[in-house]
PDB file of N, CA and C in Angstrom:
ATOM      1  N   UNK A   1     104.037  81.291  96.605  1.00  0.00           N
ATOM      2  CA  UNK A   1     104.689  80.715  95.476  1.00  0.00           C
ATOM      3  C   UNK A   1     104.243  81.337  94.168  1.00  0.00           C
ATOM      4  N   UNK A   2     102.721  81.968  93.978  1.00  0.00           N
ATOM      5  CA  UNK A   2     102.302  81.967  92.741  1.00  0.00           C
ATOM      6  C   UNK A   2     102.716  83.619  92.637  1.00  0.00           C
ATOM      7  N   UNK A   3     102.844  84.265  93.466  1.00  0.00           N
ATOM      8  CA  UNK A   3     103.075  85.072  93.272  1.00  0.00           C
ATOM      9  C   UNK A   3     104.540  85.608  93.076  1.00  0.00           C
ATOM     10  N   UNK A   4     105.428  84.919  93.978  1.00  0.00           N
ATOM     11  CA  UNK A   4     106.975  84.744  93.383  1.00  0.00           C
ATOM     12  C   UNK A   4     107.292  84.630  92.385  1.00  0.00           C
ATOM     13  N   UNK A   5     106.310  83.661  91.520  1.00  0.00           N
ATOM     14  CA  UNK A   5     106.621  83.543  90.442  1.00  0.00           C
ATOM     15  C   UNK A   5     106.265  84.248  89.100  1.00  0.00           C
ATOM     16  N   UNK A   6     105.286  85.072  89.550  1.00  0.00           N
ATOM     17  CA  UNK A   6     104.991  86.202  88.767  1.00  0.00           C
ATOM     18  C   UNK A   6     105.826  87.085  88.599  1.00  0.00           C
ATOM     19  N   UNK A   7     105.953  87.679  90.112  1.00  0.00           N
ATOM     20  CA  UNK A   7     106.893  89.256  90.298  1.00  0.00           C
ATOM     21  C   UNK A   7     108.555  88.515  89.359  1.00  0.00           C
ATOM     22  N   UNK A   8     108.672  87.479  89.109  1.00  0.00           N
ATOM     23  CA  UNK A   8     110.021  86.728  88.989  1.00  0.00           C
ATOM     24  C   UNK A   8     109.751  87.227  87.417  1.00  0.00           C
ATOM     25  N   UNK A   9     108.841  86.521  86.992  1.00  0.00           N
ATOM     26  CA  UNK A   9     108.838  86.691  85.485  1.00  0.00           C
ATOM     27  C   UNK A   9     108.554  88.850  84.876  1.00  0.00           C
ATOM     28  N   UNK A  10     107.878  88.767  85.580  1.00  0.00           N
ATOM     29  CA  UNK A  10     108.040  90.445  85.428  1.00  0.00           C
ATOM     30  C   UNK A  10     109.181  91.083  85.668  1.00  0.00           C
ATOM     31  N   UNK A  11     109.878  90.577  86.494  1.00  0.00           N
ATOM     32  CA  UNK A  11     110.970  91.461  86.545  1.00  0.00           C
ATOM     33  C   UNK A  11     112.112  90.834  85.576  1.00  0.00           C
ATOM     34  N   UNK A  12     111.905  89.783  84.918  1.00  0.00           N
ATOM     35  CA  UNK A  12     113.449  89.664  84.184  1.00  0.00           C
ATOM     36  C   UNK A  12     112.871  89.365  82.538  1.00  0.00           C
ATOM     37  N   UNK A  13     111.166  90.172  82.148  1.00  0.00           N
ATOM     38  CA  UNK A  13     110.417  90.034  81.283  1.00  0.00           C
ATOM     39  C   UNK A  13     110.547  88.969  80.314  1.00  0.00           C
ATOM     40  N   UNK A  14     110.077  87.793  80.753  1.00  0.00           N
ATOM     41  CA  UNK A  14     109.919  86.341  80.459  1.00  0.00           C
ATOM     42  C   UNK A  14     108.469  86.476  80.482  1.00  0.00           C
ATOM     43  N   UNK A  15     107.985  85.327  79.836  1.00  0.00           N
ATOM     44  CA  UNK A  15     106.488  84.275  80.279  1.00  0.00           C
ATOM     45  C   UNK A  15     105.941  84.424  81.425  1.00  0.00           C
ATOM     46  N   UNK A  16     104.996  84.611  81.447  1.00  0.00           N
ATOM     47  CA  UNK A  16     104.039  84.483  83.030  1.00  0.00           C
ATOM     48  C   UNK A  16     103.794  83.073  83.255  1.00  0.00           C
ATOM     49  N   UNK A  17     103.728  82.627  84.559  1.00  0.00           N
ATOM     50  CA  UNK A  17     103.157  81.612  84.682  1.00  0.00           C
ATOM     51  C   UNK A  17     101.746  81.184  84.656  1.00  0.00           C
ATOM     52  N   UNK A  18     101.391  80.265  83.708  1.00  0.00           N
ATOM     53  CA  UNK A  18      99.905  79.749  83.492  1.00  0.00           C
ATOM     54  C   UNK A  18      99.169  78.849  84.501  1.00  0.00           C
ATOM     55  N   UNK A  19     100.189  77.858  84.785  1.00  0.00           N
ATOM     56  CA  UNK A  19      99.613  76.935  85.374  1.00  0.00           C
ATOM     57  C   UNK A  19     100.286  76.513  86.860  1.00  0.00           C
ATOM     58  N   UNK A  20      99.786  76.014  87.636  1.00  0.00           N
ATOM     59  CA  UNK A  20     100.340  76.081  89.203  1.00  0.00           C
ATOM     60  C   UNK A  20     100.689  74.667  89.435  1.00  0.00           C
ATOM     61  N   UNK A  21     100.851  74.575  90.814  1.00  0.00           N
ATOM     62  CA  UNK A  21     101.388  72.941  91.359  1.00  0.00           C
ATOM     63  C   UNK A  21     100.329  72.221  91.049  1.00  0.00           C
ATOM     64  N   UNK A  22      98.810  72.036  91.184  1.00  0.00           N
ATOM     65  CA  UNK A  22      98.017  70.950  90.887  1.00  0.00           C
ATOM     66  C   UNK A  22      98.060  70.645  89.445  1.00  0.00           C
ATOM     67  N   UNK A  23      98.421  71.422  88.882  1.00  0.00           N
ATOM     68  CA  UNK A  23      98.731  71.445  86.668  1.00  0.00           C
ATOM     69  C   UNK A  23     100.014  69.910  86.950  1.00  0.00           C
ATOM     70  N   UNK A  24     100.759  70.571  87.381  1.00  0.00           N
ATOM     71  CA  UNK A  24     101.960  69.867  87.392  1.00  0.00           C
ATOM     72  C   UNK A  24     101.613  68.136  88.056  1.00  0.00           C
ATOM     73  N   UNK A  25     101.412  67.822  89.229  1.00  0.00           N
ATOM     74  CA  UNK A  25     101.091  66.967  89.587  1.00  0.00           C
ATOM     75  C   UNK A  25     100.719  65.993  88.646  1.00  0.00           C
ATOM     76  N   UNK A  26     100.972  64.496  89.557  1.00  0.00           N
ATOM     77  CA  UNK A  26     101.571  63.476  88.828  1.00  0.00           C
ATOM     78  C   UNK A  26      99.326  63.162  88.657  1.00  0.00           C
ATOM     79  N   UNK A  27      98.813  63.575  89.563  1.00  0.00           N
ATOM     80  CA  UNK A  27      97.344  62.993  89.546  1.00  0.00           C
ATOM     81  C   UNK A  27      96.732  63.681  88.334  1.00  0.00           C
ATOM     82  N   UNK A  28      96.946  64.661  88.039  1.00  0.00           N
ATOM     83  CA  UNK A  28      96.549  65.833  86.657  1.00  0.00           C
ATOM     84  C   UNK A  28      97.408  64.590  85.797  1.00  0.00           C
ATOM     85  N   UNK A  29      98.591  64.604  85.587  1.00  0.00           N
ATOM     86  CA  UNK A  29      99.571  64.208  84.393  1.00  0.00           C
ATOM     87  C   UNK A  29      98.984  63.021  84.269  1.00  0.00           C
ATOM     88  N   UNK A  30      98.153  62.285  84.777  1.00  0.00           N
ATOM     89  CA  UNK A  30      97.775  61.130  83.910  1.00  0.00           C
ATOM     90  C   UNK A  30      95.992  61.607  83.104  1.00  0.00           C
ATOM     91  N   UNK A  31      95.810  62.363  83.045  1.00  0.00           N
ATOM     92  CA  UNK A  31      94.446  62.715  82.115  1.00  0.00           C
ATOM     93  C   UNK A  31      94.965  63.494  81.163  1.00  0.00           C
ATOM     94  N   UNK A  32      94.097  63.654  79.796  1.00  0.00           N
ATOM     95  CA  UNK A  32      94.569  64.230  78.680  1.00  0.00           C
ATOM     96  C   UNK A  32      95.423  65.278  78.467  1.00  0.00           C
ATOM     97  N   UNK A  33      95.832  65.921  77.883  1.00  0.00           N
ATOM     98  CA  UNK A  33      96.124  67.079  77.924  1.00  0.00           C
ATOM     99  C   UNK A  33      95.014  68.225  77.496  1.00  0.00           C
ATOM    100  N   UNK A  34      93.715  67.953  76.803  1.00  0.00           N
ATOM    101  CA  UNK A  34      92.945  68.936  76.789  1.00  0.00           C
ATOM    102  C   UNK A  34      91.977  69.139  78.017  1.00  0.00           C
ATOM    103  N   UNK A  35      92.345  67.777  79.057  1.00  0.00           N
ATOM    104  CA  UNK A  35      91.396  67.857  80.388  1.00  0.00           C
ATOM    105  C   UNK A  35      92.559  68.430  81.529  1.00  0.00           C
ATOM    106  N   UNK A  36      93.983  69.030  81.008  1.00  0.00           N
ATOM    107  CA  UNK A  36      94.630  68.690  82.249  1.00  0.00           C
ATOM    108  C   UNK A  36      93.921  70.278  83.102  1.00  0.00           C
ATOM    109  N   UNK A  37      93.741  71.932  82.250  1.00  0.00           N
ATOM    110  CA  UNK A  37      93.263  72.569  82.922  1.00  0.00           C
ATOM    111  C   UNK A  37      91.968  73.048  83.353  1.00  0.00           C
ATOM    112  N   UNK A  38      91.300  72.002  83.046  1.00  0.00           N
ATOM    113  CA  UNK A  38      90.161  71.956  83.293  1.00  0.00           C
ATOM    114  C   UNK A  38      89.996  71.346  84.369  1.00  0.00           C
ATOM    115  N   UNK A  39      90.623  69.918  84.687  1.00  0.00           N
ATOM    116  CA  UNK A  39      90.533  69.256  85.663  1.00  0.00           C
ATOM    117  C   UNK A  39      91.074  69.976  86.982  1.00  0.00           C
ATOM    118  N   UNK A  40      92.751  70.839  86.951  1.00  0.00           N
ATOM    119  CA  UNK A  40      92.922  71.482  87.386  1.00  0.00           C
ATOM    120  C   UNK A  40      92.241  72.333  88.207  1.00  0.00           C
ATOM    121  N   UNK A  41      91.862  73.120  87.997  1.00  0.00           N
ATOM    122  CA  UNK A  41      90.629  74.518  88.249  1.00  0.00           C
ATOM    123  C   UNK A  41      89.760  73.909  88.585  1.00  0.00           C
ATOM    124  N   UNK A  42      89.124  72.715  88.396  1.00  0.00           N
ATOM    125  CA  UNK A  42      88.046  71.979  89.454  1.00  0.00           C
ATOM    126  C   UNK A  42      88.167  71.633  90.562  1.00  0.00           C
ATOM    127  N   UNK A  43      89.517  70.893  90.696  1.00  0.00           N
ATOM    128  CA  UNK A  43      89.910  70.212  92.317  1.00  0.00           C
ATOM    129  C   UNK A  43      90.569  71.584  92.663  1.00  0.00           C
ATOM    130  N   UNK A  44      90.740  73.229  91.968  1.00  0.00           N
ATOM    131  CA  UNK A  44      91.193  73.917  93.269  1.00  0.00           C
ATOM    132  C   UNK A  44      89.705  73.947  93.907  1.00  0.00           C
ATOM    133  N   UNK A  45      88.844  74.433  92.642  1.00  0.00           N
ATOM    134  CA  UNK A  45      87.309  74.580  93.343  1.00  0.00           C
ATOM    135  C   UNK A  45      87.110  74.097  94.567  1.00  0.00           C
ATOM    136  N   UNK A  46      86.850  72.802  94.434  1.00  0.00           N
ATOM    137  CA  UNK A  46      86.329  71.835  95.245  1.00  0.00           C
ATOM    138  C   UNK A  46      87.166  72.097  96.337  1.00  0.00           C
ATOM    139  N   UNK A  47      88.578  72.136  96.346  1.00  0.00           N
ATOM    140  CA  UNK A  47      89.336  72.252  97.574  1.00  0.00           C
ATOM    141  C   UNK A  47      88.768  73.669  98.527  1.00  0.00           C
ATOM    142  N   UNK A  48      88.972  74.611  97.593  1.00  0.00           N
ATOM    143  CA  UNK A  48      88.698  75.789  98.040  1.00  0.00           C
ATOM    144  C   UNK A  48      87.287  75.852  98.849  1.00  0.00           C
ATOM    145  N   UNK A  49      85.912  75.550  98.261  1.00  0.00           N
ATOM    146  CA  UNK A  49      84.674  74.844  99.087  1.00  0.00           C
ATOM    147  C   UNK A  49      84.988  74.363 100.236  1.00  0.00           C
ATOM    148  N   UNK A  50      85.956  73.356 100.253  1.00  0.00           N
ATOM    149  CA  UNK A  50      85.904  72.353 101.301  1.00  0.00           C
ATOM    150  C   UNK A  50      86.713  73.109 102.338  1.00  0.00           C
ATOM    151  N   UNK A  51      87.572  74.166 102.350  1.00  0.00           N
ATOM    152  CA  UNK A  51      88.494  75.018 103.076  1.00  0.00           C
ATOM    153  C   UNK A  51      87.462  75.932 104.160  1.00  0.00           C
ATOM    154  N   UNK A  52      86.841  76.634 102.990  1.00  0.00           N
ATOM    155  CA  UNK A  52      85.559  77.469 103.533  1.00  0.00           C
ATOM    156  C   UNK A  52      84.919  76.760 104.637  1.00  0.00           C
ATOM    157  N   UNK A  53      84.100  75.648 104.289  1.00  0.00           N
ATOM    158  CA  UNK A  53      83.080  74.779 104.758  1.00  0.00           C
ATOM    159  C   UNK A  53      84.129  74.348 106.067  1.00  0.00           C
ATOM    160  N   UNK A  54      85.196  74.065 106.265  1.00  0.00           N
ATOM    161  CA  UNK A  54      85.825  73.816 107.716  1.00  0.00           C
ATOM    162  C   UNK A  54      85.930  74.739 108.256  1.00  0.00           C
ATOM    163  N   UNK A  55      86.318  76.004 107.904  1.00  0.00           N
ATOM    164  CA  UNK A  55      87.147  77.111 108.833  1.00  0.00           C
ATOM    165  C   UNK A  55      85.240  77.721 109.155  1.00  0.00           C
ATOM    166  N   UNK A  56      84.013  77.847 108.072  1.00  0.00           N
ATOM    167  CA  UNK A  56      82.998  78.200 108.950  1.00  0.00           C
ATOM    168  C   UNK A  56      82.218  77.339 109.828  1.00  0.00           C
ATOM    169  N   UNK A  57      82.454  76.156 109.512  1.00  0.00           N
ATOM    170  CA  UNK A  57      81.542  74.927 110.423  1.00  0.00           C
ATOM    171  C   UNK A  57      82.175  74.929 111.677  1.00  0.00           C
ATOM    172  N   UNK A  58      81.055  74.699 112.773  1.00  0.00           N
ATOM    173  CA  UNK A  58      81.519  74.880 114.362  1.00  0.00           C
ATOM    174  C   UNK A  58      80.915  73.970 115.132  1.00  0.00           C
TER     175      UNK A  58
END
């Protein structure tokens, strides 16, 4: 997706996209707007950790 939406905006030279599906989300949209990408970029963190930590735990 994030990348569709790049090659999309490059090719018809528009805006890049900044922010992804967790930006958007209704759980982000209720905190500030100066916490929304901050908060963002934390729960990918954390997700991303927790992805790792399953696919190496055995």
């Amino acid at each position: 997706g994030a990348e569709k939406a790049l090659f999309r905006a490059l090719k018809t030279r528009s805006k890049t996209p900044k922010y992804g599906l967790l930006y958007h989300s209704t759980y982000i949209g209720r905190a500030g707007l100066k916490n929304k990408g901050r908060i963002s970029r934390y729960l990918a963190n954390k997700c991303s950790i927790a992805s790792r930590i399953d696919c190496f735990s055995g």
